[in-house]
PDB file of N, CA and C in Angstrom:
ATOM      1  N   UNK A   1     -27.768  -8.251  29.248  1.00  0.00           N
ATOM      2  CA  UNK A   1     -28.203  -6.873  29.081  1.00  0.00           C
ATOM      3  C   UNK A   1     -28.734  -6.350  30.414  1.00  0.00           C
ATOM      4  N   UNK A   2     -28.432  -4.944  30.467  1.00  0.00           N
ATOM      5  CA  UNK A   2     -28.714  -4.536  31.693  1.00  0.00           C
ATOM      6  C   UNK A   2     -30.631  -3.774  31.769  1.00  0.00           C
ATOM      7  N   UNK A   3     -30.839  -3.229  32.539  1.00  0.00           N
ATOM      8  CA  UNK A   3     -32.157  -2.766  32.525  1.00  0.00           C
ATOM      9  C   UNK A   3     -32.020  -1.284  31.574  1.00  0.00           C
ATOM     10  N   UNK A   4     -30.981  -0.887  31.758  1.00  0.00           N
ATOM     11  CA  UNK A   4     -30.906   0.449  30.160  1.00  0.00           C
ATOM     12  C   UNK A   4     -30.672   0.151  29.375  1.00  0.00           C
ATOM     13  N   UNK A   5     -30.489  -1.147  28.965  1.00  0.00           N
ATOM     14  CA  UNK A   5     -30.185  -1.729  27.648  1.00  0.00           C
ATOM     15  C   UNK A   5     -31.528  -2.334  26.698  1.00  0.00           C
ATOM     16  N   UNK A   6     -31.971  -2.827  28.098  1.00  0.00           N
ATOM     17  CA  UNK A   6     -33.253  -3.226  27.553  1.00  0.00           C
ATOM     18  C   UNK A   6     -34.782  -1.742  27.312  1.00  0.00           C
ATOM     19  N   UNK A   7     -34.356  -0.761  28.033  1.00  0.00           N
ATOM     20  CA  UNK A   7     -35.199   0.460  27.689  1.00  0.00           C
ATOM     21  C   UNK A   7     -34.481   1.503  26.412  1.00  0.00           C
ATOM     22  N   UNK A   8     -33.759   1.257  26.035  1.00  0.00           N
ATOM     23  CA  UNK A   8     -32.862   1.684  25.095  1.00  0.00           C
ATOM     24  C   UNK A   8     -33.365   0.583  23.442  1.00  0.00           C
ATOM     25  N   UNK A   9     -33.043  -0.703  23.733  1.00  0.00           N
ATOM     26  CA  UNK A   9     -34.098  -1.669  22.920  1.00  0.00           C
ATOM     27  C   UNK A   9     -35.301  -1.251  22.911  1.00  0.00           C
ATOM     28  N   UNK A  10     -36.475  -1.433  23.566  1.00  0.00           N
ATOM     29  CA  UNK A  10     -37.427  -0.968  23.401  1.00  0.00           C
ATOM     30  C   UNK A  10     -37.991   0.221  22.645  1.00  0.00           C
ATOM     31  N   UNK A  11     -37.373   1.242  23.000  1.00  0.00           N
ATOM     32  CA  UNK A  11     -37.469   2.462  22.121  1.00  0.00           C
ATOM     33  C   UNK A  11     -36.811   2.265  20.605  1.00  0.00           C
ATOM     34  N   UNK A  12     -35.908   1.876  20.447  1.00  0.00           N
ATOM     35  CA  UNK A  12     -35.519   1.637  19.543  1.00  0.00           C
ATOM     36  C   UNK A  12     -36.574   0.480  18.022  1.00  0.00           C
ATOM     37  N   UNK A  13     -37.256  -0.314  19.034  1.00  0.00           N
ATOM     38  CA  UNK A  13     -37.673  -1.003  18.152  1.00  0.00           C
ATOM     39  C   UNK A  13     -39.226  -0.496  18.030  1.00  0.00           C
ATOM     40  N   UNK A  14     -39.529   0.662  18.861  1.00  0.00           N
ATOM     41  CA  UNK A  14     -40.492   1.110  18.652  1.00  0.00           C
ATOM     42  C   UNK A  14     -40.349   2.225  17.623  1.00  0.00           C
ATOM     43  N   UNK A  15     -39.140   2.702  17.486  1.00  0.00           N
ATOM     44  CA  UNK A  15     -39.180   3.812  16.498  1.00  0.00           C
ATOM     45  C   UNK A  15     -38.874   3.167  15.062  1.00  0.00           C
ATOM     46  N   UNK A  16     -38.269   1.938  14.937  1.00  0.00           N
ATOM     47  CA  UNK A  16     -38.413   1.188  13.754  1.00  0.00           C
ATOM     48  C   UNK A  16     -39.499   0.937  13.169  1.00  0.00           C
ATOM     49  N   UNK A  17     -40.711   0.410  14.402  1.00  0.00           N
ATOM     50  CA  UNK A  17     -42.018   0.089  14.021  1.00  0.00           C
ATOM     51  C   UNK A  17     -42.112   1.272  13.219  1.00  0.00           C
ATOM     52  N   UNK A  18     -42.195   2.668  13.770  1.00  0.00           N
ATOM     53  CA  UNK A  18     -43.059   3.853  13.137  1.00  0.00           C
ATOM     54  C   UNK A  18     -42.708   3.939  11.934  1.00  0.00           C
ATOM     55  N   UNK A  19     -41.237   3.575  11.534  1.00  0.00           N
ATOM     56  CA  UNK A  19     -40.529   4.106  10.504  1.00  0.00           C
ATOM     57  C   UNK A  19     -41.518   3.200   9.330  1.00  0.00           C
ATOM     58  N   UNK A  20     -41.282   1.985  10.116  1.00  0.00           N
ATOM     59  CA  UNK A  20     -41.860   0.755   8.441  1.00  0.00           C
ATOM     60  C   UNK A  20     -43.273   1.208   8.406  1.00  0.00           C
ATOM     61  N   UNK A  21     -44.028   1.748   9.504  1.00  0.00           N
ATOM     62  CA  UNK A  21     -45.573   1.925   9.238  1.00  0.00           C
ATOM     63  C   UNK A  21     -45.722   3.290   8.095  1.00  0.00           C
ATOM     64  N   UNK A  22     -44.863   4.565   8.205  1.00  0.00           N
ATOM     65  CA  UNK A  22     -44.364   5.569   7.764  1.00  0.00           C
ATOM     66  C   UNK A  22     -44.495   5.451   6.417  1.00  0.00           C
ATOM     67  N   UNK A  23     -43.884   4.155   5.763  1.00  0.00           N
ATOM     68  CA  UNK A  23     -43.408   3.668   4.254  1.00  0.00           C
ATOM     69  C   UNK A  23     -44.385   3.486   3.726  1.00  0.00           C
ATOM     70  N   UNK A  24     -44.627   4.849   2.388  1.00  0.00           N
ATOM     71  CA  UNK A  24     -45.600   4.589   1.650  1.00  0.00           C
ATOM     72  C   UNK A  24     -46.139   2.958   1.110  1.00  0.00           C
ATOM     73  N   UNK A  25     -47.205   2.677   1.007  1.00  0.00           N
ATOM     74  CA  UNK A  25     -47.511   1.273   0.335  1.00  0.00           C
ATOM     75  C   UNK A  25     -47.329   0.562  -0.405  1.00  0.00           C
ATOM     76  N   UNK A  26     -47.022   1.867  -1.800  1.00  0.00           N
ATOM     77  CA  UNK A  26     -46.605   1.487  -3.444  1.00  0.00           C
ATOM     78  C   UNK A  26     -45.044   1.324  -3.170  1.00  0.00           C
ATOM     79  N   UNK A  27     -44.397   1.994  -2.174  1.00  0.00           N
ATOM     80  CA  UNK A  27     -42.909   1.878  -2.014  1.00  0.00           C
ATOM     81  C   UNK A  27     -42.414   0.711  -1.871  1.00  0.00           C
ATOM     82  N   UNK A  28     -43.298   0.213  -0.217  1.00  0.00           N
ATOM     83  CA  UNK A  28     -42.889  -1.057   0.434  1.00  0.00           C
ATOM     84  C   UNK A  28     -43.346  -2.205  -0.827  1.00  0.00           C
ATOM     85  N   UNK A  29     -44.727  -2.127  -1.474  1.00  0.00           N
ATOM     86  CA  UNK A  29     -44.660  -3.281  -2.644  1.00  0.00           C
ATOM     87  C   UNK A  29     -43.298  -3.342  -3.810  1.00  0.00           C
ATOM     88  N   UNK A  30     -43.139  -1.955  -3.890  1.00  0.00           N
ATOM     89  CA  UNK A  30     -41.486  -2.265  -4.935  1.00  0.00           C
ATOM     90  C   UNK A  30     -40.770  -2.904  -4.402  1.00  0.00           C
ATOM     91  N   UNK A  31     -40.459  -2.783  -2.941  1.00  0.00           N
ATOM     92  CA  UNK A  31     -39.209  -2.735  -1.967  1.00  0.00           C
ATOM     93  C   UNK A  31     -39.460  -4.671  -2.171  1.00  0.00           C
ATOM     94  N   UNK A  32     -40.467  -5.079  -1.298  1.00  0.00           N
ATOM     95  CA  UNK A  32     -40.701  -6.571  -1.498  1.00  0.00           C
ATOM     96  C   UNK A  32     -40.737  -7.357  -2.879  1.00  0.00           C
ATOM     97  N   UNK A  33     -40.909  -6.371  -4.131  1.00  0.00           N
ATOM     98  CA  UNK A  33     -41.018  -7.102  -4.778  1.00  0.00           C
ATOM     99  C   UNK A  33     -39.698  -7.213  -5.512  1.00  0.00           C
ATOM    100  N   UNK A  34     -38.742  -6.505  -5.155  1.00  0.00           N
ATOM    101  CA  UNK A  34     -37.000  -6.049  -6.182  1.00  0.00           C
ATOM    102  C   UNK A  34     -36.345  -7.097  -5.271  1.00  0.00           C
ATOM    103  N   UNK A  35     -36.023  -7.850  -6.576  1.00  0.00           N
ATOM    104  CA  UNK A  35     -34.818  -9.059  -6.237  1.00  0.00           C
ATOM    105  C   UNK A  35     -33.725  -9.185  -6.376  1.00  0.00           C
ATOM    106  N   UNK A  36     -32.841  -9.023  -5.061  1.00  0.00           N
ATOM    107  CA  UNK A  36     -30.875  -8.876  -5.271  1.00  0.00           C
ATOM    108  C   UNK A  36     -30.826 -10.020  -6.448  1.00  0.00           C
ATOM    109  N   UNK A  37     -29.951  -9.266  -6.926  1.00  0.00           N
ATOM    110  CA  UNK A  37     -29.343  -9.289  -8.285  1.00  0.00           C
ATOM    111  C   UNK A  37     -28.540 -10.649  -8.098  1.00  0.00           C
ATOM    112  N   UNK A  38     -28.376 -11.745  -8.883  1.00  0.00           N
ATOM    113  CA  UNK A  38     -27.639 -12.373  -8.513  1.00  0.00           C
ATOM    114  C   UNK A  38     -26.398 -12.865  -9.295  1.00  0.00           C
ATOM    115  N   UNK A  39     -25.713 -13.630  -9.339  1.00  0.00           N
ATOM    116  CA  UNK A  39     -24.288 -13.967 -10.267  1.00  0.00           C
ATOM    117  C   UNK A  39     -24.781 -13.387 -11.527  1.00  0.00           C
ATOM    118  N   UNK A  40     -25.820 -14.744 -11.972  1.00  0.00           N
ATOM    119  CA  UNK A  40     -25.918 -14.578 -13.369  1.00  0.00           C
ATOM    120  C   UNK A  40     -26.340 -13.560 -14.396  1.00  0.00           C
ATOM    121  N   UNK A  41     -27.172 -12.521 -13.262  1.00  0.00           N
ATOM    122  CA  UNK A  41     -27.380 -11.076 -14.059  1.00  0.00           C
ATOM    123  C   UNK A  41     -26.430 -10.279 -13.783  1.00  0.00           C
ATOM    124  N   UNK A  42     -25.591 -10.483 -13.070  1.00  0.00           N
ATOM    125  CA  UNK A  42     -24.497  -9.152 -13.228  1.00  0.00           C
ATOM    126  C   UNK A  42     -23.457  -8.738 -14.580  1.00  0.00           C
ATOM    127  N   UNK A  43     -23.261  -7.689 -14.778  1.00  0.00           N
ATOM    128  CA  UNK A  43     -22.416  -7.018 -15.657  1.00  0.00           C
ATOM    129  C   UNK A  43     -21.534  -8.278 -15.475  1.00  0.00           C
ATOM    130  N   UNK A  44     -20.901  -8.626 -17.084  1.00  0.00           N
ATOM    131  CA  UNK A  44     -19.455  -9.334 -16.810  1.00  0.00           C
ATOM    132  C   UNK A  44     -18.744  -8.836 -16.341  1.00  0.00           C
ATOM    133  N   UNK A  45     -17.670  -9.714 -15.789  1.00  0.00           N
ATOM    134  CA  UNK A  45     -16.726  -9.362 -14.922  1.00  0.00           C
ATOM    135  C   UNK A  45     -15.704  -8.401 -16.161  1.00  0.00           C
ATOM    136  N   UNK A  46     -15.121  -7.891 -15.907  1.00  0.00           N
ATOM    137  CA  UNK A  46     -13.777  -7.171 -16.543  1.00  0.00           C
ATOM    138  C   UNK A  46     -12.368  -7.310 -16.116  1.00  0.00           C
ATOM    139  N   UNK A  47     -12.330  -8.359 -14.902  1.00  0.00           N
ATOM    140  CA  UNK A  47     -10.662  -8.389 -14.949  1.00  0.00           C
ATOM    141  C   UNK A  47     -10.088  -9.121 -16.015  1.00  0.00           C
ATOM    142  N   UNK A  48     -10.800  -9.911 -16.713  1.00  0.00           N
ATOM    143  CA  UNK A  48      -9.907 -10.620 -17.754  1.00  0.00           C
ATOM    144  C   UNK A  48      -8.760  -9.965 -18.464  1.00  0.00           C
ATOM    145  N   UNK A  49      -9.586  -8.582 -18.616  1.00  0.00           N
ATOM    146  CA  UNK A  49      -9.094  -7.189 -19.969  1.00  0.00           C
ATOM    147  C   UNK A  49      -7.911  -6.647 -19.176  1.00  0.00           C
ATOM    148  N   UNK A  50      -8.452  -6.272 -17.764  1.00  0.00           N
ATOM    149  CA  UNK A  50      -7.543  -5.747 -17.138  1.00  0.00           C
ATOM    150  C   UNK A  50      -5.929  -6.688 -17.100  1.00  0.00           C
ATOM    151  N   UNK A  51      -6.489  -7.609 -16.425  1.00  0.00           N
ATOM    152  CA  UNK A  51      -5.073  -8.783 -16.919  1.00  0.00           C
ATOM    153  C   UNK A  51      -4.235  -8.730 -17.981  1.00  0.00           C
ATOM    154  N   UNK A  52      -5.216  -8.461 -18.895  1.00  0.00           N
ATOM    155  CA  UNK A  52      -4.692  -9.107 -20.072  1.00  0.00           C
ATOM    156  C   UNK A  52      -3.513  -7.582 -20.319  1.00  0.00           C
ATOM    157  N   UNK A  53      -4.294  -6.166 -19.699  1.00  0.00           N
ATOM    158  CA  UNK A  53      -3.419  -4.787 -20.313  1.00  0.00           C
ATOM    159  C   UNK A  53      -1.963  -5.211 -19.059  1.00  0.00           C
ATOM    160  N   UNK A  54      -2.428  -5.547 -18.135  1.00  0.00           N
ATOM    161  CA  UNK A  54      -1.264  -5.469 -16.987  1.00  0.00           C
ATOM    162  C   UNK A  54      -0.228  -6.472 -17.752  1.00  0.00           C
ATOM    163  N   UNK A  55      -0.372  -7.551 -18.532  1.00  0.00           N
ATOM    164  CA  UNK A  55       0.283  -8.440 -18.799  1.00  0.00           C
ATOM    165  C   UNK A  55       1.049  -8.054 -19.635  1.00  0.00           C
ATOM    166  N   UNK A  56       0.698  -6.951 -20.740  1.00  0.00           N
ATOM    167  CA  UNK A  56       1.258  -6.542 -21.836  1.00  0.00           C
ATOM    168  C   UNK A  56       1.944  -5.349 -21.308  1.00  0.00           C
ATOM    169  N   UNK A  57       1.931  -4.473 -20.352  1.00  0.00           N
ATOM    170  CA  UNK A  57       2.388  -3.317 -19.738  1.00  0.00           C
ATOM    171  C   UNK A  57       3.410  -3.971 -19.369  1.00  0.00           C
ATOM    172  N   UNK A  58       3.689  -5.407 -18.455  1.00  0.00           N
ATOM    173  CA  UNK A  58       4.772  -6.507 -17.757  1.00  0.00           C
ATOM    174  C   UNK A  58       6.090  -6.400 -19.025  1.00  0.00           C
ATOM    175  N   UNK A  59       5.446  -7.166 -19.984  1.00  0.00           N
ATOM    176  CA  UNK A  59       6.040  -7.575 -21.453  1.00  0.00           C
ATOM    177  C   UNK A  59       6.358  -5.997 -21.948  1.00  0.00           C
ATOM    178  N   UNK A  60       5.820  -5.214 -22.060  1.00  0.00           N
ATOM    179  CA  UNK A  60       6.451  -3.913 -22.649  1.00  0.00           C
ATOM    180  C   UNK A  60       7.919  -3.573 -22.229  1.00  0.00           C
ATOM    181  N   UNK A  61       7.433  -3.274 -20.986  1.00  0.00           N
ATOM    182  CA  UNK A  61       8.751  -2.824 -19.391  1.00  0.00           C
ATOM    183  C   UNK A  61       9.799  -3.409 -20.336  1.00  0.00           C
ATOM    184  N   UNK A  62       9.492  -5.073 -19.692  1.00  0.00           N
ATOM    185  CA  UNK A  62      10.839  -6.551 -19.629  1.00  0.00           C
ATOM    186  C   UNK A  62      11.380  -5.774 -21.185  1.00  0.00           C
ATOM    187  N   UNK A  63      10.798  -5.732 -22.123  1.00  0.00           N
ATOM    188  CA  UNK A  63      11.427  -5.812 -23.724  1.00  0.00           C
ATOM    189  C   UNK A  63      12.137  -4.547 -23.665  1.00  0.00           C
ATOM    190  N   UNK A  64      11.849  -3.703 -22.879  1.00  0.00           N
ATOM    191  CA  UNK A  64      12.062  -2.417 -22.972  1.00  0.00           C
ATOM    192  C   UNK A  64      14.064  -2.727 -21.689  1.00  0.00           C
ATOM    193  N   UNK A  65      14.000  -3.006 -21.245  1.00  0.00           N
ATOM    194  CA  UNK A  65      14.530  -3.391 -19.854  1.00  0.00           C
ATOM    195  C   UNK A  65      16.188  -4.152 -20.468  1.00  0.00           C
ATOM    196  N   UNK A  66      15.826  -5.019 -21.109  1.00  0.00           N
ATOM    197  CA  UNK A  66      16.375  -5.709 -21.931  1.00  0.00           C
ATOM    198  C   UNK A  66      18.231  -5.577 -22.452  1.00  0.00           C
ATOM    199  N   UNK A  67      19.394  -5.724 -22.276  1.00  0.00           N
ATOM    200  CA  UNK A  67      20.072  -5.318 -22.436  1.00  0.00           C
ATOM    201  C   UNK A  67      20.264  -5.310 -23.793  1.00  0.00           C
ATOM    202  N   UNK A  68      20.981  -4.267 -25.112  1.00  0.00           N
ATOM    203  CA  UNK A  68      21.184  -4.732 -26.441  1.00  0.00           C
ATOM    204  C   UNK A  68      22.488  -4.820 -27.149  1.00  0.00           C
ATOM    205  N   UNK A  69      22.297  -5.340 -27.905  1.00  0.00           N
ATOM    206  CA  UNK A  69      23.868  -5.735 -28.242  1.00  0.00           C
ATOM    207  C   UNK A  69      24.192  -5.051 -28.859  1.00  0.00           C
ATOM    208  N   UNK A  70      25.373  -4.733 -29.120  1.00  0.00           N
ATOM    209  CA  UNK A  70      26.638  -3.550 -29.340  1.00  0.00           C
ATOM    210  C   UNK A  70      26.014  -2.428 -30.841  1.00  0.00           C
ATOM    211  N   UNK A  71      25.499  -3.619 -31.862  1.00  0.00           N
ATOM    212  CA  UNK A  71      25.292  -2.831 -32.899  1.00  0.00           C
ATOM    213  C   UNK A  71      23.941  -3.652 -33.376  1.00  0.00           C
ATOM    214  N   UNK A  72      23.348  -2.919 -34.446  1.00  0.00           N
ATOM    215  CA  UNK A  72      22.060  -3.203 -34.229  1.00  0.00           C
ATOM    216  C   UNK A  72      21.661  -4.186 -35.496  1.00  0.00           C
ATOM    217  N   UNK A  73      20.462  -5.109 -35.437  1.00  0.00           N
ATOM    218  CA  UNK A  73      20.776  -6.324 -36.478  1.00  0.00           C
ATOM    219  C   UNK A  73      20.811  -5.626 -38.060  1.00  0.00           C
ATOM    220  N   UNK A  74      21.898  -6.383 -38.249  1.00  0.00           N
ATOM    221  CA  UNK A  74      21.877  -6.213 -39.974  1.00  0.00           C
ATOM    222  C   UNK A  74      23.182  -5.862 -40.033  1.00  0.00           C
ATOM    223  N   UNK A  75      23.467  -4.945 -39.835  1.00  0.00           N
ATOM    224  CA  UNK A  75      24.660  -3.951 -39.507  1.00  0.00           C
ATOM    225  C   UNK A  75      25.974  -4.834 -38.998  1.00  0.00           C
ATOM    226  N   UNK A  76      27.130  -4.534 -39.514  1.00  0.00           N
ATOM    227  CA  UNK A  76      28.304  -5.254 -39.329  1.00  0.00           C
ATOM    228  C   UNK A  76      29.317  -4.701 -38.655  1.00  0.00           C
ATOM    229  N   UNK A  77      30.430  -4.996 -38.113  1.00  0.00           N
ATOM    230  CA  UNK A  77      31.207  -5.014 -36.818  1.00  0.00           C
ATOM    231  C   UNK A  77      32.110  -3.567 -37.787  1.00  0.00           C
ATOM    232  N   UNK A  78      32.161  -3.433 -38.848  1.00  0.00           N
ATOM    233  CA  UNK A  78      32.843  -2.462 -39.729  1.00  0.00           C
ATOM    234  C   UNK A  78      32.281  -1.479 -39.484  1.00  0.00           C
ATOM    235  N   UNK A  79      31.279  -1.734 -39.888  1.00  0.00           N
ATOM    236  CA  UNK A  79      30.144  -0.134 -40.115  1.00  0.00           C
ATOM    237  C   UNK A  79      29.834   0.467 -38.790  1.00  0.00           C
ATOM    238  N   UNK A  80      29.618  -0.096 -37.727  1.00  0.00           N
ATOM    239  CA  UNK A  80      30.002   0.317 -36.063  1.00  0.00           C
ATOM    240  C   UNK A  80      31.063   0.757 -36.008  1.00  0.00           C
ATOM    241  N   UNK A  81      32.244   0.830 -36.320  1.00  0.00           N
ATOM    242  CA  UNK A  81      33.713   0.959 -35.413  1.00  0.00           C
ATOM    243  C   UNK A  81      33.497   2.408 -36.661  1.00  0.00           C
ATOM    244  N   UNK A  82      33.002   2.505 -38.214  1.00  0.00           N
ATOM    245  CA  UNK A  82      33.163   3.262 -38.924  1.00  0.00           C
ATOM    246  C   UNK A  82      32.543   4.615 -38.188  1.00  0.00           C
ATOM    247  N   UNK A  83      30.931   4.542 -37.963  1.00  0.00           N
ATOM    248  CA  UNK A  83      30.188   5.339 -37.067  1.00  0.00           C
ATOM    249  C   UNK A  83      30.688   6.047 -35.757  1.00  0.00           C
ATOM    250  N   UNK A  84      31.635   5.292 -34.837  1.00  0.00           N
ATOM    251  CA  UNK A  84      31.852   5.491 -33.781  1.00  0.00           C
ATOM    252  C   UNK A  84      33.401   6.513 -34.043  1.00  0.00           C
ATOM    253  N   UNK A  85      34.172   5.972 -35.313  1.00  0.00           N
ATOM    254  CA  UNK A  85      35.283   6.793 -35.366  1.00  0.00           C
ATOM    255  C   UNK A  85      34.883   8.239 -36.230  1.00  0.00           C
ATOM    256  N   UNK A  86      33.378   8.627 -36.380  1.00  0.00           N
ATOM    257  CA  UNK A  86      33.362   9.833 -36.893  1.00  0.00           C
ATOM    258  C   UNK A  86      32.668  10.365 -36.032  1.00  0.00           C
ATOM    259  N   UNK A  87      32.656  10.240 -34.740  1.00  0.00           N
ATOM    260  CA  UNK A  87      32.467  11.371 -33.953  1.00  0.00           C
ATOM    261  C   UNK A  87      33.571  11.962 -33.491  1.00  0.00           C
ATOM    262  N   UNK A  88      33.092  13.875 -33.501  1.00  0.00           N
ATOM    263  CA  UNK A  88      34.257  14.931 -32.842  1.00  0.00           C
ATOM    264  C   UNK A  88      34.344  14.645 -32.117  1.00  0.00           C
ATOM    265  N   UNK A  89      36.093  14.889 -32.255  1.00  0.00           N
ATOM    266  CA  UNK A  89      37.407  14.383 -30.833  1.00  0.00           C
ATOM    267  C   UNK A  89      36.730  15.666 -29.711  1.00  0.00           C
ATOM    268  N   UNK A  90      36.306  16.965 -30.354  1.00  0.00           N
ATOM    269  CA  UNK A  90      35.762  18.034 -29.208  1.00  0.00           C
ATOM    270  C   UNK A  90      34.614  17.886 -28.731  1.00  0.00           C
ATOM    271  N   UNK A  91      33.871  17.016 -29.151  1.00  0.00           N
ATOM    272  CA  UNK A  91      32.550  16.631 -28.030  1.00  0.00           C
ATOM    273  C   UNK A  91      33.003  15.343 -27.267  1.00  0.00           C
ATOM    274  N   UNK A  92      34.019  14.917 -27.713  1.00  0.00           N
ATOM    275  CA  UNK A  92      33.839  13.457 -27.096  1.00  0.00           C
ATOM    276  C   UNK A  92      35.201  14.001 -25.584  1.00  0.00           C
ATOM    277  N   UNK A  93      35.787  14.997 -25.734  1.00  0.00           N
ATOM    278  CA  UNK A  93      36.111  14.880 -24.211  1.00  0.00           C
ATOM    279  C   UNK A  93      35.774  16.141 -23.504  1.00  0.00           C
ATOM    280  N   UNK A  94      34.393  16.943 -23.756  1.00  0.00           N
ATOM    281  CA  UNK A  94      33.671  17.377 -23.271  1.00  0.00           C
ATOM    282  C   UNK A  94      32.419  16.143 -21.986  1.00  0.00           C
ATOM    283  N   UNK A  95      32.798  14.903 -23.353  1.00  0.00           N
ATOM    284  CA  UNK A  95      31.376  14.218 -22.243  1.00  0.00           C
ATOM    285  C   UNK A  95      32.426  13.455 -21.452  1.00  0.00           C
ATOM    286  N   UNK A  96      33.535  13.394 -21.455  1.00  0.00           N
ATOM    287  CA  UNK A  96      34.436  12.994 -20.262  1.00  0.00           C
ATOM    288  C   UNK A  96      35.035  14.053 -18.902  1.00  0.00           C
ATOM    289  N   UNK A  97      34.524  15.276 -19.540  1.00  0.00           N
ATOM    290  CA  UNK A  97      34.955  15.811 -17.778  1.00  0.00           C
ATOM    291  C   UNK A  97      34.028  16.594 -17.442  1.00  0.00           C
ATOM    292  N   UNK A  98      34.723  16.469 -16.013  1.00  0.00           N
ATOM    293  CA  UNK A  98      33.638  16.822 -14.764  1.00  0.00           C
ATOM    294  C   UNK A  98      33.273  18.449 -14.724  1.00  0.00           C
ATOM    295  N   UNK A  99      34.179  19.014 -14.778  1.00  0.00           N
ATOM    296  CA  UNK A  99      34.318  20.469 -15.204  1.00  0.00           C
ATOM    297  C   UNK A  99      32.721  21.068 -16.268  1.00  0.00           C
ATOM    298  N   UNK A 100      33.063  20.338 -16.858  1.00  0.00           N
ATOM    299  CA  UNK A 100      31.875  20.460 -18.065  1.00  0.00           C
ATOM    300  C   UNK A 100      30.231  20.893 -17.400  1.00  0.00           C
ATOM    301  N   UNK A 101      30.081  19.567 -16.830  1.00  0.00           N
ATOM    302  CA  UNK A 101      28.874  18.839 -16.285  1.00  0.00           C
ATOM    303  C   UNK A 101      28.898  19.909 -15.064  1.00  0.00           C
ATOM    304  N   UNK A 102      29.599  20.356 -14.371  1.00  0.00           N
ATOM    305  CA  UNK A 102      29.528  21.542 -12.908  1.00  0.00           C
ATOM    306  C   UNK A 102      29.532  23.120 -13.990  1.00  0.00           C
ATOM    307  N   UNK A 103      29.633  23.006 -14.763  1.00  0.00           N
ATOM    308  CA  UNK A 103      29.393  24.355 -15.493  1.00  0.00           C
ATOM    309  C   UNK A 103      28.059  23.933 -16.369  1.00  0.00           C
ATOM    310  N   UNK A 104      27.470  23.124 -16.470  1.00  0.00           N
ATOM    311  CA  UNK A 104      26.106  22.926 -16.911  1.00  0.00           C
ATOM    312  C   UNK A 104      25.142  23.352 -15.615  1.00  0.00           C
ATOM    313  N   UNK A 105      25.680  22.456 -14.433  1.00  0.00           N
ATOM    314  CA  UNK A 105      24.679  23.142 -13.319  1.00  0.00           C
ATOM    315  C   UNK A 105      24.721  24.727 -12.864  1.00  0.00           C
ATOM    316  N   UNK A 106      26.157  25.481 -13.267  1.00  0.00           N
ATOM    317  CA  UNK A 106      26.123  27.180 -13.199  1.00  0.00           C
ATOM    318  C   UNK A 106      25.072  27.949 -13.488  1.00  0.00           C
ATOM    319  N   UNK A 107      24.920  29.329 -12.802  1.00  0.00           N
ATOM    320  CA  UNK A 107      24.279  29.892 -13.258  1.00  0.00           C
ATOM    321  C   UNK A 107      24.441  31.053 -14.449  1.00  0.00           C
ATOM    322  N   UNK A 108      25.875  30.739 -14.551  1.00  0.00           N
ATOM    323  CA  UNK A 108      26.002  31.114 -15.866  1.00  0.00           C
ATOM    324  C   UNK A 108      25.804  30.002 -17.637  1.00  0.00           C
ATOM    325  N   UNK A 109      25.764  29.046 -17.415  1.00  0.00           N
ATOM    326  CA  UNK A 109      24.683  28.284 -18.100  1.00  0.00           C
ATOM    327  C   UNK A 109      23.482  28.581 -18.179  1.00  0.00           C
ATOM    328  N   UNK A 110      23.218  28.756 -17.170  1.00  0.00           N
ATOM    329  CA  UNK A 110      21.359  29.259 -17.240  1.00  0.00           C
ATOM    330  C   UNK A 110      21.343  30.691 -18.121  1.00  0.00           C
ATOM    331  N   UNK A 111      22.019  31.215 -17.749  1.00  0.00           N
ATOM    332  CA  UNK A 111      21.780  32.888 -18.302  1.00  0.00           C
ATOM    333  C   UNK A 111      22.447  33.055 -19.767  1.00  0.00           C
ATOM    334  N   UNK A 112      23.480  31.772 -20.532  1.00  0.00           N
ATOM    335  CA  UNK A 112      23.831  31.857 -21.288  1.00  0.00           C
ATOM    336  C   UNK A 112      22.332  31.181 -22.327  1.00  0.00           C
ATOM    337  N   UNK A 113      22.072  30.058 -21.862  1.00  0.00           N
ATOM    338  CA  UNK A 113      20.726  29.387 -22.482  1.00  0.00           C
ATOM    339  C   UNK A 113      19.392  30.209 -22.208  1.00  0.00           C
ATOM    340  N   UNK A 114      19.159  31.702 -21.696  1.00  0.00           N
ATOM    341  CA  UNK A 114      18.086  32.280 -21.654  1.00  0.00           C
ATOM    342  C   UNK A 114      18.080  33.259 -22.682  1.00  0.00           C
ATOM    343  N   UNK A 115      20.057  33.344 -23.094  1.00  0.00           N
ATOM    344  CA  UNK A 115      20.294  34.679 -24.345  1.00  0.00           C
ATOM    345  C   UNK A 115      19.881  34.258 -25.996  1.00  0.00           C
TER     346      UNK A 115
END
């Protein structure tokens, strides 16, 4: 330390002095007498819970994520092909062209769906 380091210290620990002399009496006795808190009084912890929601949010996703098979349980390979052959032949090659889907983004779509 240089010689302004050490007059820079000095002042410094003289204005600390004033500060602690400053501190009411009844204060400084709380202050000495309040004991950091330690492990065993603290609030329980809460990551367990948290874990436990992140774990089930994981498992939601994955189940959700999941690829499924063609038709749904119970239901037989008949009753699928039956379902699938009664949809209209006129919606079903609407959702095959492109035409369609570029006249959905028009702005005559928009102005037809505002009438």
């Amino acid at each position: 330390m240089n010689r302004n380091d050490d007059a820079f210290d000095a002042r410094l620990r003289t204005t600390w002095h004033a500060a602690v002399d400053a501190v009411p009496p009844t204060l400084a006795w709380r202050l000495r007498t309040a004991r950091p808190r330690t492990g065993a009084e603290r609030a329980p912890a809460r990551w367990p819970l948290g874990a436990a929601l992140a774990v089930a949010a994981v498992l939601a996703i994955a189940i959700g994520l999941r690829p499924h098979a063609a038709g749904t349980p119970g239901t037989t390979p008949a009753a699928t092909s039956v379902v699938a052959s009664n949809t209209d032949d006129a919606t079903a090659s609407l959702d095959r062209s492109p035409d369609f889907y570029a006249w959905l983004a028009s702005p005559d779509a928009e102005q037809l769906a505002m009438e």
